[in-house]
PDB file of N, CA and C in Angstrom:
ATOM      1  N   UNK A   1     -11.957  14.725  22.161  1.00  0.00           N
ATOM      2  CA  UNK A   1     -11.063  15.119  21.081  1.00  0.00           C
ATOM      3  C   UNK A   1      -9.707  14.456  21.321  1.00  0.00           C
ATOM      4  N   UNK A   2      -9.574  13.693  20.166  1.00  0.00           N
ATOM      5  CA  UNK A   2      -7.980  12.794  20.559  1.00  0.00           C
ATOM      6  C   UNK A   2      -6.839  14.210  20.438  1.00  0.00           C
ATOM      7  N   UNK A   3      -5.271  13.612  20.740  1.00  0.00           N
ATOM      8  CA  UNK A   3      -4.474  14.401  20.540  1.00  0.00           C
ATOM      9  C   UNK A   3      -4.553  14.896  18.978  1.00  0.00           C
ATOM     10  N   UNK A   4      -4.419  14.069  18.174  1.00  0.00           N
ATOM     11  CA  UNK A   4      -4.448  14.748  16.889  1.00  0.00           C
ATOM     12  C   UNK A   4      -5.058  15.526  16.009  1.00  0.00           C
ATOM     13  N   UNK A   5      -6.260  15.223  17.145  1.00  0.00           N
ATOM     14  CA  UNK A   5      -7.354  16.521  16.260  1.00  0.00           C
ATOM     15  C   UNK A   5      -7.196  17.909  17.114  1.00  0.00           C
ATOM     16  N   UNK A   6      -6.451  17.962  17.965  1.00  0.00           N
ATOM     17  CA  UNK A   6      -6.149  19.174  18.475  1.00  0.00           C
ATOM     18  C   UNK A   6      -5.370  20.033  17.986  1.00  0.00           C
ATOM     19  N   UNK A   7      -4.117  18.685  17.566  1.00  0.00           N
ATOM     20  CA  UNK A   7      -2.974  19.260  16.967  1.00  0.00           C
ATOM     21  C   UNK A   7      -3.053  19.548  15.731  1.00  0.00           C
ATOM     22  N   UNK A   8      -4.295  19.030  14.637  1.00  0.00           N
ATOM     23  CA  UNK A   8      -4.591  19.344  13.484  1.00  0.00           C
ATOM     24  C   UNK A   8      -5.888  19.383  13.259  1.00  0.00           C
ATOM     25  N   UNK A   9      -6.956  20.551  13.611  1.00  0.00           N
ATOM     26  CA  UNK A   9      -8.034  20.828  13.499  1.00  0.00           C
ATOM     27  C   UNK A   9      -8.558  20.249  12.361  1.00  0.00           C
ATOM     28  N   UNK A  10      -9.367  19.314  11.897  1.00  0.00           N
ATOM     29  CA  UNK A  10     -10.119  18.818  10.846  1.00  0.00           C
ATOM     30  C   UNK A  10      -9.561  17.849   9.827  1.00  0.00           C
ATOM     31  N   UNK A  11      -8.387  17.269  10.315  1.00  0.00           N
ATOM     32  CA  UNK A  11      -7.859  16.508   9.602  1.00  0.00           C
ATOM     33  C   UNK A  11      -7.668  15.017  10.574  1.00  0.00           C
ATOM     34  N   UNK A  12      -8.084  14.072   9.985  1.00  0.00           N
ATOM     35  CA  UNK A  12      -7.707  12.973  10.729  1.00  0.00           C
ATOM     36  C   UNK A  12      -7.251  11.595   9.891  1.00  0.00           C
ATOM     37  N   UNK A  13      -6.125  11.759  10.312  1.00  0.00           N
ATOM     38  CA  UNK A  13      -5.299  10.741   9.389  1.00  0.00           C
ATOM     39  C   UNK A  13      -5.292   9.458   9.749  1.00  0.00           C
ATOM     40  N   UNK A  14      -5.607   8.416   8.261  1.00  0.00           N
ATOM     41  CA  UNK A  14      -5.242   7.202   8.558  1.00  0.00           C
ATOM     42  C   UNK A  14      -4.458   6.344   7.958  1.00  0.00           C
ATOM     43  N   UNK A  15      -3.606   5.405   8.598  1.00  0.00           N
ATOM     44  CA  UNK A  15      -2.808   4.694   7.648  1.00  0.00           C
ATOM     45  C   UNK A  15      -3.306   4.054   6.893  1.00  0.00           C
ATOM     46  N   UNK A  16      -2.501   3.453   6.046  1.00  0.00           N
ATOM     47  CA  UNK A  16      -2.908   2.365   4.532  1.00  0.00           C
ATOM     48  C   UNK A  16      -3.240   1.384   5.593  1.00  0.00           C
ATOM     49  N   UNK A  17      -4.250   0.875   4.146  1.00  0.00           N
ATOM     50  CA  UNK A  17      -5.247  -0.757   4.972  1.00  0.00           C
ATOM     51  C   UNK A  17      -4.438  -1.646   5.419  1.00  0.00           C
ATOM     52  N   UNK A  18      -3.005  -1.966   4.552  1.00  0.00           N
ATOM     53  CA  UNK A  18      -2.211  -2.749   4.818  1.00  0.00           C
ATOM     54  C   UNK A  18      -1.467  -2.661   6.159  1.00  0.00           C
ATOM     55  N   UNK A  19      -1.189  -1.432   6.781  1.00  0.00           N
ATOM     56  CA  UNK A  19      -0.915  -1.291   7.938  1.00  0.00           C
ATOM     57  C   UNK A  19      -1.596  -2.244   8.677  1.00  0.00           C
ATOM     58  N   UNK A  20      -2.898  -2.171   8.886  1.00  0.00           N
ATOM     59  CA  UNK A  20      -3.418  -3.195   9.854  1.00  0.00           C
ATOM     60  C   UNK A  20      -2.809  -4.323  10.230  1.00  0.00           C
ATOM     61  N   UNK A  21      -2.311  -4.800   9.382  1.00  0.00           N
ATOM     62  CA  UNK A  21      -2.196  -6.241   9.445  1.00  0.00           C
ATOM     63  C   UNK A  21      -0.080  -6.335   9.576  1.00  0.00           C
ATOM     64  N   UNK A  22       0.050  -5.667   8.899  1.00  0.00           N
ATOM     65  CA  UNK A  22       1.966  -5.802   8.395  1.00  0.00           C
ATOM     66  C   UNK A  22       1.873  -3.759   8.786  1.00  0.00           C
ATOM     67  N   UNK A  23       1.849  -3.502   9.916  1.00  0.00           N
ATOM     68  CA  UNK A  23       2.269  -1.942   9.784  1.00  0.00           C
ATOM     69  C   UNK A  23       3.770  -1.957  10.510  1.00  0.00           C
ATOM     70  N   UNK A  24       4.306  -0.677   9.001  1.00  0.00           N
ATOM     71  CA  UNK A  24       5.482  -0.851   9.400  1.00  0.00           C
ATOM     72  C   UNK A  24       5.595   0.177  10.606  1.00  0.00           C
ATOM     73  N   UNK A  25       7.186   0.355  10.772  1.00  0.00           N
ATOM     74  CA  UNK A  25       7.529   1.372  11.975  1.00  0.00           C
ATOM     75  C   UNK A  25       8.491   2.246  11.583  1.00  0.00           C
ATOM     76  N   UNK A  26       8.325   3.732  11.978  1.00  0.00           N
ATOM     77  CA  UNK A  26       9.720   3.922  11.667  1.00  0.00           C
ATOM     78  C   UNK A  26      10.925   4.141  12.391  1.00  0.00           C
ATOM     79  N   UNK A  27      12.037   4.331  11.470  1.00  0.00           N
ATOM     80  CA  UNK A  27      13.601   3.927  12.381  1.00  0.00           C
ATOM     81  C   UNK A  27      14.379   5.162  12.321  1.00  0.00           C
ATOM     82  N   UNK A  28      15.034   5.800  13.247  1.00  0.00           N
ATOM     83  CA  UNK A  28      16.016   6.869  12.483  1.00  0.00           C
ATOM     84  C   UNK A  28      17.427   6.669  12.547  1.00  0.00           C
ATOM     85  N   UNK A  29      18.008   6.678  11.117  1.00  0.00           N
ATOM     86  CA  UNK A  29      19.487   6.754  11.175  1.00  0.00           C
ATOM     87  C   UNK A  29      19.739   7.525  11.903  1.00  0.00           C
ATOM     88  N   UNK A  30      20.664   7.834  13.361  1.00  0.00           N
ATOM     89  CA  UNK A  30      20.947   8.445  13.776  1.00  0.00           C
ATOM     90  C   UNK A  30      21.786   9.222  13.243  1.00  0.00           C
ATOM     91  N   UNK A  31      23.085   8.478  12.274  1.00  0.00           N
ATOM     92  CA  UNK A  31      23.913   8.942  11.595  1.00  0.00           C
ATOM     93  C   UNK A  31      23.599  10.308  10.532  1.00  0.00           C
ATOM     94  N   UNK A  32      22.448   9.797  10.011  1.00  0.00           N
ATOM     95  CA  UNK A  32      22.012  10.593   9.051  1.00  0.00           C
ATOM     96  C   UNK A  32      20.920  11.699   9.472  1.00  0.00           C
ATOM     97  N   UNK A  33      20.733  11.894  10.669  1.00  0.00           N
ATOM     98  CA  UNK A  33      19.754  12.751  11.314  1.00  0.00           C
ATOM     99  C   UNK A  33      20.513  13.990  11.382  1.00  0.00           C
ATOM    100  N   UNK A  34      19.909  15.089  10.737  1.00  0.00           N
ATOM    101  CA  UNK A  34      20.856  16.552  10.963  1.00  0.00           C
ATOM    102  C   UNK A  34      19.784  16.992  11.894  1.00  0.00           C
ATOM    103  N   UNK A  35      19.017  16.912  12.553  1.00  0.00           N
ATOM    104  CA  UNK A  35      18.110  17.808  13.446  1.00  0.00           C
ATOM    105  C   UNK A  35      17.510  18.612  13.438  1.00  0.00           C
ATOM    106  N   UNK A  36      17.014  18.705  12.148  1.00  0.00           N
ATOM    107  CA  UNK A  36      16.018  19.785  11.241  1.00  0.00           C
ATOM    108  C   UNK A  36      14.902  20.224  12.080  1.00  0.00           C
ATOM    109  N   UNK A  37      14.634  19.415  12.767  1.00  0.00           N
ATOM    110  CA  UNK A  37      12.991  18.992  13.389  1.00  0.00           C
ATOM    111  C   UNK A  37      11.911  19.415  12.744  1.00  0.00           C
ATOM    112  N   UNK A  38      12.078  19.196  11.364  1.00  0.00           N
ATOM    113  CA  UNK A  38      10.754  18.484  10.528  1.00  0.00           C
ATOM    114  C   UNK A  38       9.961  17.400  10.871  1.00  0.00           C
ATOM    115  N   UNK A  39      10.826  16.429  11.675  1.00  0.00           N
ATOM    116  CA  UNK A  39       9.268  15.299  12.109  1.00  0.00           C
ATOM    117  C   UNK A  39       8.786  15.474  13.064  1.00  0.00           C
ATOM    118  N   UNK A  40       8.631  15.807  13.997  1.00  0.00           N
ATOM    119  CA  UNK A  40       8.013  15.779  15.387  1.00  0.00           C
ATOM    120  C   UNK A  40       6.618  16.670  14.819  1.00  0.00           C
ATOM    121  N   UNK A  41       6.767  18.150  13.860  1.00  0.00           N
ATOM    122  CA  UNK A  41       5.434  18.841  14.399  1.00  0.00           C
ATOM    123  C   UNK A  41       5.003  18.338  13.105  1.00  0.00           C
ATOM    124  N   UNK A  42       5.084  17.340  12.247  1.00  0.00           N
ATOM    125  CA  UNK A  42       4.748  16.580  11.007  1.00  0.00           C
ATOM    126  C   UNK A  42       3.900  15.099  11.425  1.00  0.00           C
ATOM    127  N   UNK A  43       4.216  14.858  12.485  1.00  0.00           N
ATOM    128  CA  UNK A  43       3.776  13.386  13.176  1.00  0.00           C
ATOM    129  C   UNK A  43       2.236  13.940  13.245  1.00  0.00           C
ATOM    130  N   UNK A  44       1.468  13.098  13.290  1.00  0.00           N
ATOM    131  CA  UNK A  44       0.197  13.484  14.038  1.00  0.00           C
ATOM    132  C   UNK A  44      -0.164  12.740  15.249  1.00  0.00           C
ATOM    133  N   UNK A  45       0.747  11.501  15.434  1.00  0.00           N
ATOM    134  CA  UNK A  45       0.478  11.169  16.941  1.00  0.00           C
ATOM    135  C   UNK A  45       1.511  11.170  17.655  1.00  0.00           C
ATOM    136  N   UNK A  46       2.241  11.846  17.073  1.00  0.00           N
ATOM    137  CA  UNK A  46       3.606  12.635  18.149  1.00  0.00           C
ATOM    138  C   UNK A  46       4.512  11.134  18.706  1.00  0.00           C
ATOM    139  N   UNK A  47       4.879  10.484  17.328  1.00  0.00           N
ATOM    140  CA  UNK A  47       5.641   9.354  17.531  1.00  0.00           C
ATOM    141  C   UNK A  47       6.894   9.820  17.305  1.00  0.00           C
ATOM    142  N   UNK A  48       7.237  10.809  17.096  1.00  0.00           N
ATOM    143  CA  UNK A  48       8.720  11.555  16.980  1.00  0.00           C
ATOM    144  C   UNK A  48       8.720  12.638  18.298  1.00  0.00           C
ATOM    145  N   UNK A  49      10.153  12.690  18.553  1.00  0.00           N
ATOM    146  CA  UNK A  49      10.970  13.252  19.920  1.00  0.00           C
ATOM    147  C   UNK A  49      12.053  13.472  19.077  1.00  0.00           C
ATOM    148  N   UNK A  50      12.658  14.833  19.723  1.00  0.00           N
ATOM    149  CA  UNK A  50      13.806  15.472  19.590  1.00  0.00           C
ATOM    150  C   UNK A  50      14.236  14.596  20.901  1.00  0.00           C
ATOM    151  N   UNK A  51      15.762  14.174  20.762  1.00  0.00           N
ATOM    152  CA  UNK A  51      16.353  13.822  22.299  1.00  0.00           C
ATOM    153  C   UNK A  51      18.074  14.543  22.375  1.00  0.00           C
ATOM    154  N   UNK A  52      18.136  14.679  22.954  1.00  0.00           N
ATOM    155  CA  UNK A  52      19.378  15.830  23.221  1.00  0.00           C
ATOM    156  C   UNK A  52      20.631  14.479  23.675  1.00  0.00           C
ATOM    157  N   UNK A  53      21.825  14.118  22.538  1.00  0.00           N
ATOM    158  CA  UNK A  53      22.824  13.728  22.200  1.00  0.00           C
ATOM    159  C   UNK A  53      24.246  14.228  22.816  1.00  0.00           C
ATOM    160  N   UNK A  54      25.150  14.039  23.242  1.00  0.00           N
ATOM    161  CA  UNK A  54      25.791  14.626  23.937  1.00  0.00           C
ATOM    162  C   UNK A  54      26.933  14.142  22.451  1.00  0.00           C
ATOM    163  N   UNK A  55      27.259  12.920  22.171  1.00  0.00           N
ATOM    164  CA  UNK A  55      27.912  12.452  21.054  1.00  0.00           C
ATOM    165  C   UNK A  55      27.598  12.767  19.960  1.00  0.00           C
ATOM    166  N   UNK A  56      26.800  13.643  19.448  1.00  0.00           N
ATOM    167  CA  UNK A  56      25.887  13.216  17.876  1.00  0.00           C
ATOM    168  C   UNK A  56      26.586  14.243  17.242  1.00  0.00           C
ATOM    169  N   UNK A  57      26.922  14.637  16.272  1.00  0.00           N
ATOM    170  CA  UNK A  57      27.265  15.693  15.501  1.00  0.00           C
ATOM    171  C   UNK A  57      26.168  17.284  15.726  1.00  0.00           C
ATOM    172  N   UNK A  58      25.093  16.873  15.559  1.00  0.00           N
ATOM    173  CA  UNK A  58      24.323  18.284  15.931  1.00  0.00           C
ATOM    174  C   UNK A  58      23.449  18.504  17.266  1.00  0.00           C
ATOM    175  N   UNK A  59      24.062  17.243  18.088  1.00  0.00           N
ATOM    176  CA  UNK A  59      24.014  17.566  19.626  1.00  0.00           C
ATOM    177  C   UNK A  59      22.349  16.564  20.309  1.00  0.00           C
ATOM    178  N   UNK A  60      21.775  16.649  19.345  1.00  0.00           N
ATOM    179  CA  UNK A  60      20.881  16.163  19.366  1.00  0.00           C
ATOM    180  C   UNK A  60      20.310  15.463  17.859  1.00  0.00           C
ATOM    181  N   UNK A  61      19.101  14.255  18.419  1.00  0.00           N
ATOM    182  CA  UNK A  61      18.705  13.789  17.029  1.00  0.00           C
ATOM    183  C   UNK A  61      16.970  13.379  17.090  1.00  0.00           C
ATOM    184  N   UNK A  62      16.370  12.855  15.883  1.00  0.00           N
ATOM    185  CA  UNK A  62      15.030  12.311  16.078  1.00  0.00           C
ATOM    186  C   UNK A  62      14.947  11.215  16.733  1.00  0.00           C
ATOM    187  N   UNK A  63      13.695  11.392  17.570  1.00  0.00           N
ATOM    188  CA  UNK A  63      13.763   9.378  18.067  1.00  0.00           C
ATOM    189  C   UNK A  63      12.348   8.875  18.099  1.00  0.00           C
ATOM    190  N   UNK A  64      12.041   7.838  17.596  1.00  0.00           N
ATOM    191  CA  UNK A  64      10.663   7.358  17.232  1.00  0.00           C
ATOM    192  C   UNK A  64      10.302   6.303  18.162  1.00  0.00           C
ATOM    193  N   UNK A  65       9.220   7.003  19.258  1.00  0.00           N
ATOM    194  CA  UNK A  65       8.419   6.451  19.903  1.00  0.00           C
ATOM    195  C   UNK A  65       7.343   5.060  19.324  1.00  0.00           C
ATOM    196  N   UNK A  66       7.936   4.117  19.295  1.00  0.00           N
ATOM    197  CA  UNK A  66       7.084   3.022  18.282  1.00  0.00           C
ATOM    198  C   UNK A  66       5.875   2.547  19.149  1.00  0.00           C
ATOM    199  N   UNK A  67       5.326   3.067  20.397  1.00  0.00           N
ATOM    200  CA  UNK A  67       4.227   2.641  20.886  1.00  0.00           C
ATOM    201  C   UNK A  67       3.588   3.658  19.646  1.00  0.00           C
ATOM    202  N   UNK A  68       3.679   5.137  19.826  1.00  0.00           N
ATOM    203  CA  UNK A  68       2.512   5.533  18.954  1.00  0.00           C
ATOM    204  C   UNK A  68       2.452   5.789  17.304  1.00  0.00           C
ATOM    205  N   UNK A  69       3.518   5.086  16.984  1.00  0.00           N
ATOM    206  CA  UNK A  69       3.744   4.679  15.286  1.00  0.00           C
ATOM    207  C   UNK A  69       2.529   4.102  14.789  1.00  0.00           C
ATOM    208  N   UNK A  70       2.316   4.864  13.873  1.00  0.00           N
ATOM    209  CA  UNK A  70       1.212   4.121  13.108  1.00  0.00           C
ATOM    210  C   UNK A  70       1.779   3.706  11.674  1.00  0.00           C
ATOM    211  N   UNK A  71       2.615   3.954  11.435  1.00  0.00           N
ATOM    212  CA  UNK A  71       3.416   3.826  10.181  1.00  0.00           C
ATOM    213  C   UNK A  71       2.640   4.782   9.131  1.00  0.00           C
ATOM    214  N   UNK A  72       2.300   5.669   9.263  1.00  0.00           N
ATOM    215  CA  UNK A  72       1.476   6.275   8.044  1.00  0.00           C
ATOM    216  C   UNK A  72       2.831   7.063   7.049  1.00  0.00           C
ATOM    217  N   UNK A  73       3.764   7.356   7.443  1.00  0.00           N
ATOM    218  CA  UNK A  73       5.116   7.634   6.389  1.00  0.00           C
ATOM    219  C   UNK A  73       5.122   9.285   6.649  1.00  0.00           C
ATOM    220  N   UNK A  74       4.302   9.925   6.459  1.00  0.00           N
ATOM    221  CA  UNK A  74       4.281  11.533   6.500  1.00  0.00           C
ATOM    222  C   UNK A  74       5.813  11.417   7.617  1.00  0.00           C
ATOM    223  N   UNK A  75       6.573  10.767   8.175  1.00  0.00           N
ATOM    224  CA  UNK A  75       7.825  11.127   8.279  1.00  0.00           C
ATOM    225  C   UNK A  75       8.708  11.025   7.275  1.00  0.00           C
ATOM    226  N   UNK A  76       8.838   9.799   6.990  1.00  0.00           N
ATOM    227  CA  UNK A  76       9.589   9.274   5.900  1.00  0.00           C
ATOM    228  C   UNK A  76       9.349  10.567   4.759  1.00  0.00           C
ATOM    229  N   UNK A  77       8.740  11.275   4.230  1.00  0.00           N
ATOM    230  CA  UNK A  77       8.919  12.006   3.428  1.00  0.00           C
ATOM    231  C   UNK A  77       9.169  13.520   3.947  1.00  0.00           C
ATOM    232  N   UNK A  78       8.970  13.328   4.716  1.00  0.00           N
ATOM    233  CA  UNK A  78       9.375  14.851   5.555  1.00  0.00           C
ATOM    234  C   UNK A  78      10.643  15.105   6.205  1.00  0.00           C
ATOM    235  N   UNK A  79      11.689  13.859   5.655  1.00  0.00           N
ATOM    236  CA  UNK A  79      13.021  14.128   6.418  1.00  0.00           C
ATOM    237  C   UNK A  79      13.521  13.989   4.969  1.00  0.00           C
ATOM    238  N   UNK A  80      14.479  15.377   4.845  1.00  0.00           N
ATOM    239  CA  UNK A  80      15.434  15.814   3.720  1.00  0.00           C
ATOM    240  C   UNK A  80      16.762  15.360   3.478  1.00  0.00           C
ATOM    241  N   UNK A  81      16.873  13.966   4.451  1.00  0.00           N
ATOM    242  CA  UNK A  81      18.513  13.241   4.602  1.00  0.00           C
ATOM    243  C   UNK A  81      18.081  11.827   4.457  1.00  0.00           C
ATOM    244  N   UNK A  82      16.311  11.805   3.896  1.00  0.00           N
ATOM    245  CA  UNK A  82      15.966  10.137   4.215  1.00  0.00           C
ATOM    246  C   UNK A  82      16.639   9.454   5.079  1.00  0.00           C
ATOM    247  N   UNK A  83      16.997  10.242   6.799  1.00  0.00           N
ATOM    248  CA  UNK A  83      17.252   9.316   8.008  1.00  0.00           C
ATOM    249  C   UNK A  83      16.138   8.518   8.407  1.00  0.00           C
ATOM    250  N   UNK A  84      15.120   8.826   7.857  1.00  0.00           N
ATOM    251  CA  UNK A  84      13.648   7.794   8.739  1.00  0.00           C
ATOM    252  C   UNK A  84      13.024   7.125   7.390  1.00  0.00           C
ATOM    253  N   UNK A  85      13.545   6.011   8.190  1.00  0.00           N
ATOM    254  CA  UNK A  85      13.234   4.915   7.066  1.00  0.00           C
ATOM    255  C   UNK A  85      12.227   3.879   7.535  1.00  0.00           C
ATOM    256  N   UNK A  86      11.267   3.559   6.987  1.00  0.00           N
ATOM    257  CA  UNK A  86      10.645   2.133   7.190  1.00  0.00           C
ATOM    258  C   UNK A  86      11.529   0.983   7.653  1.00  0.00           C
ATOM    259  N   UNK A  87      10.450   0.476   8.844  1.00  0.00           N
ATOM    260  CA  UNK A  87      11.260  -0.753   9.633  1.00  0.00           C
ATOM    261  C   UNK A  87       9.608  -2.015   9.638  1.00  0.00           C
ATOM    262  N   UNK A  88      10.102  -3.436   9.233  1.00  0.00           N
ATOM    263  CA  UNK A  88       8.991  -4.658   9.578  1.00  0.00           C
ATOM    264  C   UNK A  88      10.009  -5.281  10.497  1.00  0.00           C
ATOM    265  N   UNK A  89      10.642  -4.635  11.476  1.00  0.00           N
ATOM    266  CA  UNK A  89      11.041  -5.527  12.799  1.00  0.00           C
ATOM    267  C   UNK A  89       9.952  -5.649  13.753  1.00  0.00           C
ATOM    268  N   UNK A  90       9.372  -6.725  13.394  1.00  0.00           N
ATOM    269  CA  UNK A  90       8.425  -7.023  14.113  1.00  0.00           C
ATOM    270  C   UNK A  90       8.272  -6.735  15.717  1.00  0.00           C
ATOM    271  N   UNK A  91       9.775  -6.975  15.964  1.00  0.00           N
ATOM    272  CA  UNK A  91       9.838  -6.860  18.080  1.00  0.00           C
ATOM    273  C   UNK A  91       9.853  -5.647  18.329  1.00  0.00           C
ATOM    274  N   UNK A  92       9.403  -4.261  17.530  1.00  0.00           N
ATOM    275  CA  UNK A  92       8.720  -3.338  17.591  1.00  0.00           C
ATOM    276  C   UNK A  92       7.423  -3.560  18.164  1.00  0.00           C
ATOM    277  N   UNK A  93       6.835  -4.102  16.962  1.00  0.00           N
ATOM    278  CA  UNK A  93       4.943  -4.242  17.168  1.00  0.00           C
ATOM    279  C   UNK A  93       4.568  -4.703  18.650  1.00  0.00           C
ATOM    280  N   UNK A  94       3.785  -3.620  18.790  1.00  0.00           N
ATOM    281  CA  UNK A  94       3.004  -4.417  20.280  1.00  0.00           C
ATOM    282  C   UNK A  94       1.742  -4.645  20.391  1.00  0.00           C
ATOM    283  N   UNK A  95       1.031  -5.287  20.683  1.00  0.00           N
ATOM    284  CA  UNK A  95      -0.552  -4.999  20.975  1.00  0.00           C
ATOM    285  C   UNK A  95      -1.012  -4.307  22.084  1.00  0.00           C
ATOM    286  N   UNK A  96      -0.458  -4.692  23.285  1.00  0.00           N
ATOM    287  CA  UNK A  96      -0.851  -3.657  24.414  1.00  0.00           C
ATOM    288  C   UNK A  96       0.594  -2.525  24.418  1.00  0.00           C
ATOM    289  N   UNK A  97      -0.093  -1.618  25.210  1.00  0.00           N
ATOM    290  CA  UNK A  97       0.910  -0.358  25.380  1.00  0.00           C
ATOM    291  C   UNK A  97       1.945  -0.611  26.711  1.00  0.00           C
ATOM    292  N   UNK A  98       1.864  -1.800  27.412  1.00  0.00           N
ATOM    293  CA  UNK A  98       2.806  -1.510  28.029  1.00  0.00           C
ATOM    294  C   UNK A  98       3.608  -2.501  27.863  1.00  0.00           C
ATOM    295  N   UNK A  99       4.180  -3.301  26.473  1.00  0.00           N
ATOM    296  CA  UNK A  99       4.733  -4.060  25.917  1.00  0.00           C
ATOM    297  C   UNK A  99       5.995  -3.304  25.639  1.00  0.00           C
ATOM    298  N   UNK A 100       5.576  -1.882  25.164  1.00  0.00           N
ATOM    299  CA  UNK A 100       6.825  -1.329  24.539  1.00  0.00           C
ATOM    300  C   UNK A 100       7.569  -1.320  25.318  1.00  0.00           C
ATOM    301  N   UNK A 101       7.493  -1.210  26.385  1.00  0.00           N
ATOM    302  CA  UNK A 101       9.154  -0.666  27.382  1.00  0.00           C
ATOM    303  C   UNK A 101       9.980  -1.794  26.876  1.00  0.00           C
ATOM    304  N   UNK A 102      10.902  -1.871  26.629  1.00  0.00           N
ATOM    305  CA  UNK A 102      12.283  -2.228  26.480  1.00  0.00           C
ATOM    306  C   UNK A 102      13.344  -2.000  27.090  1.00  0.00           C
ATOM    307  N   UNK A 103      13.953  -2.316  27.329  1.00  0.00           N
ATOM    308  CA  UNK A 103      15.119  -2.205  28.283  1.00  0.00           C
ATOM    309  C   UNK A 103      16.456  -2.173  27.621  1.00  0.00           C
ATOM    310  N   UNK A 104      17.478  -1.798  27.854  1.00  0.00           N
ATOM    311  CA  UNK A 104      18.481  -1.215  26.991  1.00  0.00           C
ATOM    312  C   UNK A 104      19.241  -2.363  25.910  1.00  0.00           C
ATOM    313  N   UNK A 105      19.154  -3.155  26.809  1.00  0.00           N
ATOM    314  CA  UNK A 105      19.610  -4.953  26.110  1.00  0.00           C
ATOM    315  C   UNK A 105      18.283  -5.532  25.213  1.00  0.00           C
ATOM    316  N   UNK A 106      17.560  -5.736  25.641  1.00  0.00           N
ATOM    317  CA  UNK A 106      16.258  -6.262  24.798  1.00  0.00           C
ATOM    318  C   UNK A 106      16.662  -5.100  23.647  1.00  0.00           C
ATOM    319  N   UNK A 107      16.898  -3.838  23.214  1.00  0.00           N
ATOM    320  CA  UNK A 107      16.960  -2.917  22.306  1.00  0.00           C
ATOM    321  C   UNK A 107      18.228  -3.208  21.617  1.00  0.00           C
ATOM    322  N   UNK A 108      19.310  -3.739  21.891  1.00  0.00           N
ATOM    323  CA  UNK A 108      20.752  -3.816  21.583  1.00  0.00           C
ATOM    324  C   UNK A 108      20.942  -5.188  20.310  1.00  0.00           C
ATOM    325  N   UNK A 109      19.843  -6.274  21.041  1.00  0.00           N
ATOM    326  CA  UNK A 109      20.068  -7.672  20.936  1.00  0.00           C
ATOM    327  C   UNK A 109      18.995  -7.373  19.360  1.00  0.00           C
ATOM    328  N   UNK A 110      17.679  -6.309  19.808  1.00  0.00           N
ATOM    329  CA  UNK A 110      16.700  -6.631  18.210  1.00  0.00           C
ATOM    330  C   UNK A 110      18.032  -5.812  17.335  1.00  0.00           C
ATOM    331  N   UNK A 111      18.648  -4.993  17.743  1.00  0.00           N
ATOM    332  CA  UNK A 111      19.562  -4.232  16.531  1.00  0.00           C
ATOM    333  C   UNK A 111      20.654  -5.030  15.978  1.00  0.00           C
ATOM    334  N   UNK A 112      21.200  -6.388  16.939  1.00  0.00           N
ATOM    335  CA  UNK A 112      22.110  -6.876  16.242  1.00  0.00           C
ATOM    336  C   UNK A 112      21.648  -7.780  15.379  1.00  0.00           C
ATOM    337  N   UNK A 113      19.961  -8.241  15.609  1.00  0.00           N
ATOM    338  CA  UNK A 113      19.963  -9.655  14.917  1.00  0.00           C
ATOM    339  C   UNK A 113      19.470  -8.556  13.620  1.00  0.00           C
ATOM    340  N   UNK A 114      18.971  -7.439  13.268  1.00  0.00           N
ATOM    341  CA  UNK A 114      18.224  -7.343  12.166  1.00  0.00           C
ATOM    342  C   UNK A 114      19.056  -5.803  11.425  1.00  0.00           C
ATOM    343  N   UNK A 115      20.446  -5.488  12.204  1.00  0.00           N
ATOM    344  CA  UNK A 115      21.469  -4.985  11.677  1.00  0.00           C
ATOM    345  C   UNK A 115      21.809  -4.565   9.938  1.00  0.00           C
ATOM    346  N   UNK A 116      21.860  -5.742   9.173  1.00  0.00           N
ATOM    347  CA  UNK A 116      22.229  -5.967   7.864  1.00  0.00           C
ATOM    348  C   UNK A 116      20.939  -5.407   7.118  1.00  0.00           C
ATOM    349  N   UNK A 117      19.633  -5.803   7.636  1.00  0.00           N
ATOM    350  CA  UNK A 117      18.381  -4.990   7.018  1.00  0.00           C
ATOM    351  C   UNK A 117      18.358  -3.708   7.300  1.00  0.00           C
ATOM    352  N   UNK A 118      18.416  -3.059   8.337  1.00  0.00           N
ATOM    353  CA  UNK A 118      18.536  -1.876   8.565  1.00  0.00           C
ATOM    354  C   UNK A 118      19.291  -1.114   7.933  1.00  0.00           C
ATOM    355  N   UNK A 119      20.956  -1.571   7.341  1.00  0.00           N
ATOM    356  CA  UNK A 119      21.887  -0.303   6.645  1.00  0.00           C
ATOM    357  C   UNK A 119      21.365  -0.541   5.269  1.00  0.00           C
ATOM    358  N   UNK A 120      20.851  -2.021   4.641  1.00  0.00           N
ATOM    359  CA  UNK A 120      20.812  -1.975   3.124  1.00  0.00           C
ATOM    360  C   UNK A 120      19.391  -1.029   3.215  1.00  0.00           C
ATOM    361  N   UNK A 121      18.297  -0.695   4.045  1.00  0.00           N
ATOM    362  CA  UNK A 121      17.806   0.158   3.571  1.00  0.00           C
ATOM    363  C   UNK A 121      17.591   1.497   2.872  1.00  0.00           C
TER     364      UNK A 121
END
């Protein structure tokens, strides 16, 4: 029994076909994150985390684990400030799982080059 069928007895969700090939990811405005925590028990593969903010306005915010993003959106509509928005930054996508680690600079450098896409979203 995977995680998600634990966490949702008889339901097993899959993304759009198009995912396969172009799946997006999602991103959270931090800015715009009030800390509802509507996405985390909304995820079904628990690609959302609460992380505790010391700077943030409500102390804490969402943060999207993009190893287990599947892009299926059930966030994107489940946040009431549209902070989680669809992302095709590709230097997300990984094929193996231990691609994702990133390091604080490798994370700094994808935000400056793809910056201007991110706010017009």
């Amino acid at each position: 029994m995977t995680g998600s069928e634990k966490k949702y007895p008889g339901l097993n969700p899959l993304p759009p076909d198009f995912a396969k090939e172009f799946p997006p990811v999602a991103a959270v405005v931090e800015e715009k994150c009030i800390a509802c925590d509507r996405c985390p028990p909304i995820c079904f593969f628990d690609a959302i985390v609460m992380e505790a903010r010391a700077k943030h306005k409500y102390k804490r915010t969402a943060v999207v684990v993009e190893g287990n993003c599947t892009g299926c959106g059930l966030c994107f509509e489940a946040c009431p400030v549209d902070a989680i928005v669809e992302t095709r930054i590709y230097e997300y996508h990984m094929e193996q799982r231990g691609e994702n680690i990133l390091t604080k600079d490798m994370l700094l450098a994808i935000g400056d080059k793809y910056e201007a896409m991110i706010i017009n979203k």
